[in-house]
Protein backbone atom coordinates (compact mmCIF):
# COMPACT_ATOMS: atom_id res chain seq x y z
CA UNK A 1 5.55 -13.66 1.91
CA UNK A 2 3.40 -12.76 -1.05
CA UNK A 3 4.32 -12.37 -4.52
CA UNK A 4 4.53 -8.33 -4.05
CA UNK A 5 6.62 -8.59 -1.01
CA UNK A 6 10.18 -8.60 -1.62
CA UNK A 7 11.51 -7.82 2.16
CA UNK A 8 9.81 -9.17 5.18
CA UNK A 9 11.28 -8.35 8.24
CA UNK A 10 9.90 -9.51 12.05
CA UNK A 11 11.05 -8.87 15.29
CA UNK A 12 14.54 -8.17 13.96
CA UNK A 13 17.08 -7.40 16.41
CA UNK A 14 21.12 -6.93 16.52
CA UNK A 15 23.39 -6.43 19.40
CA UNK A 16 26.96 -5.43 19.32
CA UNK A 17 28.23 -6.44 22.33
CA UNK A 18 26.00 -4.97 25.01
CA UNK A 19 24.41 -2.61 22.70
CA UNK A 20 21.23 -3.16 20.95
CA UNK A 21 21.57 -1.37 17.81
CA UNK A 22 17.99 -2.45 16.79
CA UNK A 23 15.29 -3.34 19.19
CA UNK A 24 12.19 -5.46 17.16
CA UNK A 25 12.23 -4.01 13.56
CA UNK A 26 8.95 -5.23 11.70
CA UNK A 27 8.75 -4.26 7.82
CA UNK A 28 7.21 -4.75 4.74
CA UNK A 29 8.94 -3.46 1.44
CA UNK A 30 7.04 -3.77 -1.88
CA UNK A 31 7.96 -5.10 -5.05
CA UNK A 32 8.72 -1.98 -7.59
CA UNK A 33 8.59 0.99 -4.98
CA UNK A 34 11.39 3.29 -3.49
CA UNK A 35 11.34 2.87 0.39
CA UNK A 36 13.09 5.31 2.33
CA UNK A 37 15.02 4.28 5.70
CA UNK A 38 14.81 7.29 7.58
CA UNK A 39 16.50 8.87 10.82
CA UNK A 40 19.48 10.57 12.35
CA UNK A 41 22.90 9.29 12.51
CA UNK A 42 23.10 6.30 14.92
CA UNK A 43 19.46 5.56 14.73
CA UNK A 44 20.04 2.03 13.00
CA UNK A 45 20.04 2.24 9.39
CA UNK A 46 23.04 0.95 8.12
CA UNK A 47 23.08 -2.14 10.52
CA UNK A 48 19.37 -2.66 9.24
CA UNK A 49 20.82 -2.57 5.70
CA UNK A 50 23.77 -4.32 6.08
CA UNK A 51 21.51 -7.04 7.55
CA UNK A 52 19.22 -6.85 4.61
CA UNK A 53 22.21 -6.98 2.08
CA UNK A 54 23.04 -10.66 4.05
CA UNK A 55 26.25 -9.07 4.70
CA UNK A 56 25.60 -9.38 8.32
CA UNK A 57 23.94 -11.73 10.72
CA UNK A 58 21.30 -10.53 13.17
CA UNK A 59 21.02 -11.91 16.29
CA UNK A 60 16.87 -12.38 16.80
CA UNK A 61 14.11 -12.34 14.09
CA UNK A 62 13.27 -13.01 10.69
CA UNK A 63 14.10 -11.54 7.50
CA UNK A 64 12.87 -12.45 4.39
CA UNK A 65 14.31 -11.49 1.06
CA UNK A 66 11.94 -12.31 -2.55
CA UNK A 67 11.31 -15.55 -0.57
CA UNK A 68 14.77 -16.62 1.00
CA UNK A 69 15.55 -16.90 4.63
CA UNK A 70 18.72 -14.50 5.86
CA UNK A 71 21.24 -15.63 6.90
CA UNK A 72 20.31 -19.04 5.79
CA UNK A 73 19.84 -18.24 2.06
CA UNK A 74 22.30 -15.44 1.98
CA UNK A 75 24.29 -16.57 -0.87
CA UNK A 76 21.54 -16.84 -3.24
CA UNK A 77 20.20 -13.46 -2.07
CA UNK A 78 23.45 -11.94 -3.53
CA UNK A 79 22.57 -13.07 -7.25
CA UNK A 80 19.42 -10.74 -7.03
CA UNK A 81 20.20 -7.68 -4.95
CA UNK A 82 23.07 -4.99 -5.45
CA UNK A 83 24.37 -2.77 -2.01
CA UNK A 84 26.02 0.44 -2.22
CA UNK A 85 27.89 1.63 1.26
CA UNK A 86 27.71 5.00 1.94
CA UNK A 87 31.62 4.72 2.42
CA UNK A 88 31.99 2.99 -1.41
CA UNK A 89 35.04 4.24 -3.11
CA UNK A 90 36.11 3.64 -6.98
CA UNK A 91 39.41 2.59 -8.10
CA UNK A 92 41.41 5.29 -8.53
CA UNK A 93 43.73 4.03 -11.12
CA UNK A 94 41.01 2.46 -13.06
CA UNK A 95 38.84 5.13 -15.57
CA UNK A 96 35.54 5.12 -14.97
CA UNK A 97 34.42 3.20 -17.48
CA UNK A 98 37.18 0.44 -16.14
CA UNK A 99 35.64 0.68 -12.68
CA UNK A 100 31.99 0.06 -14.48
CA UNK A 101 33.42 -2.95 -16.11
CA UNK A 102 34.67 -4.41 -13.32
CA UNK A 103 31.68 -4.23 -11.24
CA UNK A 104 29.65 -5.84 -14.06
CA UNK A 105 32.22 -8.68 -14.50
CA UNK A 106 32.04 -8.96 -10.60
CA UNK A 107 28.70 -8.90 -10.24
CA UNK A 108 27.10 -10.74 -13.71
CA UNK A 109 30.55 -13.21 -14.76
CA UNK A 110 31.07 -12.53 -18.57
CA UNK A 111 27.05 -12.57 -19.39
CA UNK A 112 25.83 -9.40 -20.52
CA UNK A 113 28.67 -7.63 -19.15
CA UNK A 114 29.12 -4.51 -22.39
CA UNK A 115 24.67 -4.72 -22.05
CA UNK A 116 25.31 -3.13 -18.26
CA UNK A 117 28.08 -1.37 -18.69
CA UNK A 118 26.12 0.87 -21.59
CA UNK A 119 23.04 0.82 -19.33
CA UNK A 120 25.80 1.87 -16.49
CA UNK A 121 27.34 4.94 -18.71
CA UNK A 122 23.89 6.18 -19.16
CA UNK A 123 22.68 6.18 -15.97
CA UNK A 124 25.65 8.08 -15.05
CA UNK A 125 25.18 10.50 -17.34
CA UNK A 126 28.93 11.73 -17.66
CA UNK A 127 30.97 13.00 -20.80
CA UNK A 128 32.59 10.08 -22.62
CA UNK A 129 36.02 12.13 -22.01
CA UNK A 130 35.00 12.21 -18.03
CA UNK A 131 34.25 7.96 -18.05
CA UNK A 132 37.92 7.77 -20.27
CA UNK A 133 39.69 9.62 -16.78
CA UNK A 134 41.09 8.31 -13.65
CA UNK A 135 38.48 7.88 -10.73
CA UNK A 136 41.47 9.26 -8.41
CA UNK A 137 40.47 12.89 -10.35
CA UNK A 138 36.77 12.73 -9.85
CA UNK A 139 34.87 14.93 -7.70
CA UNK A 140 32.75 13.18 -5.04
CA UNK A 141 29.41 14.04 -6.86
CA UNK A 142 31.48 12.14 -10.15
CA UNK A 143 32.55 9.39 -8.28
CA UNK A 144 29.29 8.92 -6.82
CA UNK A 145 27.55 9.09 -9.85
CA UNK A 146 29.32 5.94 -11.16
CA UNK A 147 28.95 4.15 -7.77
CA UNK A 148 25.00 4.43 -8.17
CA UNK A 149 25.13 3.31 -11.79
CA UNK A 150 27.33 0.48 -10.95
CA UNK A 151 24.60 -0.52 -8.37
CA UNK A 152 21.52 0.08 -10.95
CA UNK A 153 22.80 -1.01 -13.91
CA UNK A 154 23.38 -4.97 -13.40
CA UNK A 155 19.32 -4.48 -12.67
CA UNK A 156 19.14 -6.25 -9.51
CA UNK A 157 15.66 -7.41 -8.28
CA UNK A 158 16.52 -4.85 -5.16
CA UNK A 159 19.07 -2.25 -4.86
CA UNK A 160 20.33 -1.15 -1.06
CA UNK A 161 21.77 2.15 -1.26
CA UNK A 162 23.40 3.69 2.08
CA UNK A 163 22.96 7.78 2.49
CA UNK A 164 23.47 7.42 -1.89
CA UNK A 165 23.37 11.50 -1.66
CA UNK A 166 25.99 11.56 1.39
CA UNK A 167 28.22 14.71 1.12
CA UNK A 168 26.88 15.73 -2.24
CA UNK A 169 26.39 19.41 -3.63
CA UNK A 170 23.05 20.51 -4.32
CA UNK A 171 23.21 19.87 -8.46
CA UNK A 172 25.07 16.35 -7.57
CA UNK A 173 22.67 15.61 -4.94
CA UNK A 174 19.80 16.12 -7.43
CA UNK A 175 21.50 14.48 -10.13
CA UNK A 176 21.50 11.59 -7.85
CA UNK A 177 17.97 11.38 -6.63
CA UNK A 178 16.44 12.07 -10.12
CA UNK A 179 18.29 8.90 -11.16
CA UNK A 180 17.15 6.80 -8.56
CA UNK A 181 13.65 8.17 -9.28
CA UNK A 182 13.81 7.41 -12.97
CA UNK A 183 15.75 3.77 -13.19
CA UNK A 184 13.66 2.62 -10.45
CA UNK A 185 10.64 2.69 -12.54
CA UNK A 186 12.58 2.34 -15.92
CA UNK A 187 13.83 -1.21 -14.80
CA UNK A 188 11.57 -2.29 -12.45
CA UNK A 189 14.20 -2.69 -9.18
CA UNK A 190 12.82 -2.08 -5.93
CA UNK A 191 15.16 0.11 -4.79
CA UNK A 192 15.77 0.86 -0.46
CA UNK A 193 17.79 4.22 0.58
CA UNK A 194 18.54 5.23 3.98
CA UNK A 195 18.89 8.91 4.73
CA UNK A 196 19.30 11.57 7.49
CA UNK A 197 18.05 14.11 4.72
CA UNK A 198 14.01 14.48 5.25
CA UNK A 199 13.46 16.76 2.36
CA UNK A 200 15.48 14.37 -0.18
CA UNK A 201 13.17 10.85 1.44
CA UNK A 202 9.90 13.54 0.31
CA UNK A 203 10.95 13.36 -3.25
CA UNK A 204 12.34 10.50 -3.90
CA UNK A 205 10.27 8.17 -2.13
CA UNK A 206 7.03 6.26 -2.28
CA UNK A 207 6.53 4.73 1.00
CA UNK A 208 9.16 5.35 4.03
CA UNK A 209 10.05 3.91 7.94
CA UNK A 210 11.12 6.50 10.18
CA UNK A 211 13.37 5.15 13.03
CA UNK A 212 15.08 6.22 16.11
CA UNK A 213 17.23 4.66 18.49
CA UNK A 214 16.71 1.31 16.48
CA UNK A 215 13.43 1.22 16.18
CA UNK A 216 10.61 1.65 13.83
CA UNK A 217 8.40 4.90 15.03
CA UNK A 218 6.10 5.14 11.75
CA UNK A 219 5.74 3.18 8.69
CA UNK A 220 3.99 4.39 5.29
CA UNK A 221 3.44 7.11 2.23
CA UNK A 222 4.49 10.74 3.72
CA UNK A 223 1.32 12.29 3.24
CA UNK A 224 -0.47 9.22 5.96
CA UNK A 225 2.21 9.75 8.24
CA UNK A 226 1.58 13.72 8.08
CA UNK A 227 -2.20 12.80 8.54
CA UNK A 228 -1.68 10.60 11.18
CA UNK A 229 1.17 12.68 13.61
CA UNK A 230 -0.58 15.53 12.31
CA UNK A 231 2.50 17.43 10.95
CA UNK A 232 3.14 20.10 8.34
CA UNK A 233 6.50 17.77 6.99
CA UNK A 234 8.14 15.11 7.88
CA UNK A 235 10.57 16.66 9.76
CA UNK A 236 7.97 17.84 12.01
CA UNK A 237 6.40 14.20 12.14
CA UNK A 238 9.83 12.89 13.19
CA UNK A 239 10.06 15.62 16.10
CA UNK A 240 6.72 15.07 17.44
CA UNK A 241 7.32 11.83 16.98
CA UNK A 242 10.54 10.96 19.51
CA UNK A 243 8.35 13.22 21.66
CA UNK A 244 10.29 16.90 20.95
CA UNK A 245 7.61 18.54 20.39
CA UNK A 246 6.95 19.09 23.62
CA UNK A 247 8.11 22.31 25.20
């Protein structure tokens, strides 16, 4: 790896059984950038970022993460990156300030625990009287809101978020992406983001991997893969290419 690589991936593959859920993933993520994982449901992403999170073991290839081997080096990965399931839930009983606590003592010990949780309040941008209530009354666009400042505020060399914007209304949704946007660069984390949403990946993202079926069709800033499939958006890229744009 070199110094501005932080994920190196080669000839990655997982099978469940007799299912290949990825088939030869090869990747390159950048220090500092937002890379989007990109495709429909099924297509692979949240294995690949499970995988990349050294929360699960793949069966064939390499991965790299800032320098250490997975699954080899997967505990000391976990000091440096922070992963957000699409299927994270708060406490319920605990405010939201409580549940931002307790991922900060969870995730830092007692070191610089009140530093993240301030950083964590604003980067979730809610009322004071909103943080003070029960998660268990929180809308989803709420709750997710403090799930993606929990994530981002222990500033992790890489954050893994899974579909962050999953089930969100429009103003959430955007609430959401804006933040990712903005703390990315603020802090310096290299953030990764899967998503089945093409438009969100456009603004959100500086370089992305469109996959299907477990593997990796194109690789690279929108505007070269446009150039290259010769597309109009990304959505058309993806279309052409897994070959439905033929008629």
């Amino acid at each position: 790896m070199t110094v501005d690589e932080v994920v190196k991936v080669s000839k990655l593959r997982r099978r469940f059984g007799r299912v290949e859920v990825l088939k030869g993933i090869d990747l390159v993520i950048h220090s500092g950038e937002v890379f989007g994982v990109v495709g429909p449901n099924g297509a692979g992403k949240t294995t690949l970022l499970r995988i990349l999170a050294g929360l699960l073991r793949p069966t064939s290839g390499d991965v790299e993460i800032l320098g250490y081997k997975i699954p080899r080096d997967a505990d000391k990965v976990r000091r440096y990156v922070s992963y957000l399931p699409e299927d994270s839930n708060l406490y319920g009983r605990l405010s939201g300030y409580e549940n931002l606590k307790l991922f900060a003592l969870a995730y830092l010990g007692t070191k610089d625990v009140d530093e993240a949780v301030k950083l964590g309040v604003a980067i979730a941008g809610l009322p004071p009287e909103d943080l003070a209530k029960r998660a268990e009354t929180y809308s989803k666009g709420m709750s997710r809101r403090v799930a993606v400042a929990s994530t981002l505020m222990v500033r992790p060399r890489l954050a893994i978020l899974d579909e962050p914007t999953a089930g969100l209304d429009v103003i959430s949704a955007r609430y959401v992406r804006e933040t990712i946007r903005r703390f990315s660069k603020e802090l310096g984390t290299t953030i990764i983001m899967s998503s089945h949403n093409m438009f969100e990946v456009s603004k959100v993202c500086d370089r992305v991997a469109l996959i299907f079926s477990g593997r990796i069709l194109a690789v690279g800033r929108i505007s070269e893969i446009l150039a290259e499939v010769g597309a109009e958006d990304l959505e058309e890229a993806f279309i052409k290419l897994v070959g439905g744009g033929n008629e």
